[in-house]
Protein backbone atom coordinates (compact mmCIF):
# COMPACT_ATOMS: atom_id res chain seq x y z
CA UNK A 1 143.21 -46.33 -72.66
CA UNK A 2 141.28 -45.92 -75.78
CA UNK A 3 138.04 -46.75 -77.30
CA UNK A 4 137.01 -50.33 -76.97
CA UNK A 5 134.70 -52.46 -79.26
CA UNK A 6 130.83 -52.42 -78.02
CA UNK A 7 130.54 -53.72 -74.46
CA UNK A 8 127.17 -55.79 -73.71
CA UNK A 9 126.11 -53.28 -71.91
CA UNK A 10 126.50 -50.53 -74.43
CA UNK A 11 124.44 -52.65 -76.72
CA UNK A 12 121.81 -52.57 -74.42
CA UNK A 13 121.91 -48.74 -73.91
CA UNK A 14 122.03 -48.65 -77.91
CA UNK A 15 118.61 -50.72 -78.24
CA UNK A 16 117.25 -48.60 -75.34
CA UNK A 17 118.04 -45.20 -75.82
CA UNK A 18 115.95 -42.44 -74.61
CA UNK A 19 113.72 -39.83 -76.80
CA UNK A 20 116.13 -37.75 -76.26
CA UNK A 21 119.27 -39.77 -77.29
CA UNK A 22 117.67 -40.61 -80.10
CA UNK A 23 116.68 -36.90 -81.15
CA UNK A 24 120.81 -36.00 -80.77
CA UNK A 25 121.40 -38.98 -82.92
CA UNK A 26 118.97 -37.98 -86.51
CA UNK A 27 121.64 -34.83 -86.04
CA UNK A 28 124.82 -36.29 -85.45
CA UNK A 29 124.61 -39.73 -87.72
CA UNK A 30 126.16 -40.51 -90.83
CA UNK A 31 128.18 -37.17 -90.79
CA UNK A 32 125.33 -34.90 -90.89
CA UNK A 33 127.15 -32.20 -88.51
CA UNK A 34 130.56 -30.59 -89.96
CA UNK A 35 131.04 -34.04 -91.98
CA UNK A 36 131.99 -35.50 -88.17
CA UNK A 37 131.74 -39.19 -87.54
CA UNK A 38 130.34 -39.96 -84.52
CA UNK A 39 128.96 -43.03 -82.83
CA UNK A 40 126.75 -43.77 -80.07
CA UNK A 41 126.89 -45.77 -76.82
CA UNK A 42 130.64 -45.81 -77.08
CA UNK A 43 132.66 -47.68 -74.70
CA UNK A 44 135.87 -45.24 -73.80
CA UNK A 45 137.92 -46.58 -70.86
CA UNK A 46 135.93 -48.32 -68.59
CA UNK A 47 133.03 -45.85 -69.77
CA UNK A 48 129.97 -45.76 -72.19
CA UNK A 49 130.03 -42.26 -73.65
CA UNK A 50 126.83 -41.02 -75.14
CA UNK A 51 128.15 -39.94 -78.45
CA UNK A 52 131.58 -39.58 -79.54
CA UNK A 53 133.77 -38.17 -82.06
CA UNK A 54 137.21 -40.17 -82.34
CA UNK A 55 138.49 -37.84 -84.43
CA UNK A 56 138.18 -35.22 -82.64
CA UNK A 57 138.15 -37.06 -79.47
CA UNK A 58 135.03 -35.37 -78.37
CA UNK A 59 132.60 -36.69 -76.34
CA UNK A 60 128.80 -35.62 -76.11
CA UNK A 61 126.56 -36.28 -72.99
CA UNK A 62 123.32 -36.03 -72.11
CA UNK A 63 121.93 -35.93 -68.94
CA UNK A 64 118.57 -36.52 -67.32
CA UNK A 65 116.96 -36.80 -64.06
CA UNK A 66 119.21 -40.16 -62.95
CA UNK A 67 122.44 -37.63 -63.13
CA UNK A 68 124.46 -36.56 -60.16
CA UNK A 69 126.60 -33.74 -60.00
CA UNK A 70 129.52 -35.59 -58.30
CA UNK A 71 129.11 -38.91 -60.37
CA UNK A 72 129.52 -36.66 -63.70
CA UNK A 73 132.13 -34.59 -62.32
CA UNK A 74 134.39 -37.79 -61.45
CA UNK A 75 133.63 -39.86 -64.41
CA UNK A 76 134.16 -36.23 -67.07
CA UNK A 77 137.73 -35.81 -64.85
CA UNK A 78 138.31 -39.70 -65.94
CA UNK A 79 137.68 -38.87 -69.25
CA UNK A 80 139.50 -35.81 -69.92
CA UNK A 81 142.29 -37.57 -67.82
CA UNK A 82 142.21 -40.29 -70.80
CA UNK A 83 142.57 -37.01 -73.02
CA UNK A 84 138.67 -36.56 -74.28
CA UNK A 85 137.06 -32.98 -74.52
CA UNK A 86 133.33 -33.70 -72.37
CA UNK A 87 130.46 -31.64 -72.87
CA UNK A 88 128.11 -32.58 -71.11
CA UNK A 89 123.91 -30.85 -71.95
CA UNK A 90 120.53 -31.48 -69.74
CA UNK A 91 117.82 -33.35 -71.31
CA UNK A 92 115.83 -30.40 -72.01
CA UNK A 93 118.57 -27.93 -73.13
CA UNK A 94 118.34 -30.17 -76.50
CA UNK A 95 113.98 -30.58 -76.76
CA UNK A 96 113.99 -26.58 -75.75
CA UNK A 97 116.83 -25.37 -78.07
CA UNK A 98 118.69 -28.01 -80.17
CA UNK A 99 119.81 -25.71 -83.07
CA UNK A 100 122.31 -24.10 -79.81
CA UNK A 101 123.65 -27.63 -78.63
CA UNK A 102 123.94 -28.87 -82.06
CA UNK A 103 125.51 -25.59 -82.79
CA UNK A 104 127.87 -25.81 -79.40
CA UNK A 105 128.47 -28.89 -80.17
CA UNK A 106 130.06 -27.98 -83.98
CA UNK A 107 131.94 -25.16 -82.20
CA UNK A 108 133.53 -27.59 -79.95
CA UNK A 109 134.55 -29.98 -82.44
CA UNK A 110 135.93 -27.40 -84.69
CA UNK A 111 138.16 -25.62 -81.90
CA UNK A 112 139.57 -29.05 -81.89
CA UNK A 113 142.76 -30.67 -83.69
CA UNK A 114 141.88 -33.94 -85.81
CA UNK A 115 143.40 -37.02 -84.54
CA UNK A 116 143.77 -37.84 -88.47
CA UNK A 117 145.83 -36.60 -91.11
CA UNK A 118 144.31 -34.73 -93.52
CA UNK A 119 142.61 -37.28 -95.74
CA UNK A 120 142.76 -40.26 -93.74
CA UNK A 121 139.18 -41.51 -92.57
CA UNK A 122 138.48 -42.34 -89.61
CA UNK A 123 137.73 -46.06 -89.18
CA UNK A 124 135.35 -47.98 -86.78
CA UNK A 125 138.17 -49.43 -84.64
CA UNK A 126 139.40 -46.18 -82.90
């Protein structure tokens, strides 16, 4: 299973995101972090991931308050099942110390291979 186009209901998580979501976004967008293309609210499986990098099949969660341990622990397991790296950061890991996730979150992505060849862009539809 791969990445899907936009679900309805990741549309709506898009329009709504949190403070937070949105403060992980103004670093991630329009290849602002190692040149990376990520997207938000992506639909992966039967799953909207937070933010993800197809290229690097990387996915980036956030969690808050409405988080359980066991729900996250099955759905990451689905994920990394579908062959996605999760890391997954609380709410106020990022508004107490975002240079560290953004920096994790570069040292992730660079300890993994590129789903691309060298050269070839990534496009919207994987």
């Amino acid at each position: 299973m791969s990445v899907r186009p936009i679900s309805p209901h990741a549309k709506a998580l898009r329009r709504n995101s949190t403070d937070t979501e949105n403060l992980l976004w103004q670093e991630l967008r329009d290849r602002r972090l190692g040149g990376l293309k990520f997207r938000r609210q992506a639909t992966v499986g039967p799953y909207v991931a937070d933010f993800l990098c197809a290229e690097k099949r990387l996915i980036v969660e956030l969690d808050g308050g409405q988080h359980s341990a066991e729900t996250d622990a099955h759905r990451t397991a689905e994920l990394e099942r579908l062959g996605y790296r999760v890391i997954r950061f609380w709410n106020n890991e990022l508004t107490e110390n975002r240079d560290a996730v953004v920096e994790r979150i570069l040292a992730e992505a660079s300890a993994l291979p590129s789903r691309f060849r060298a050269g070839q862009p990534s496009s919207n539809s994987d």
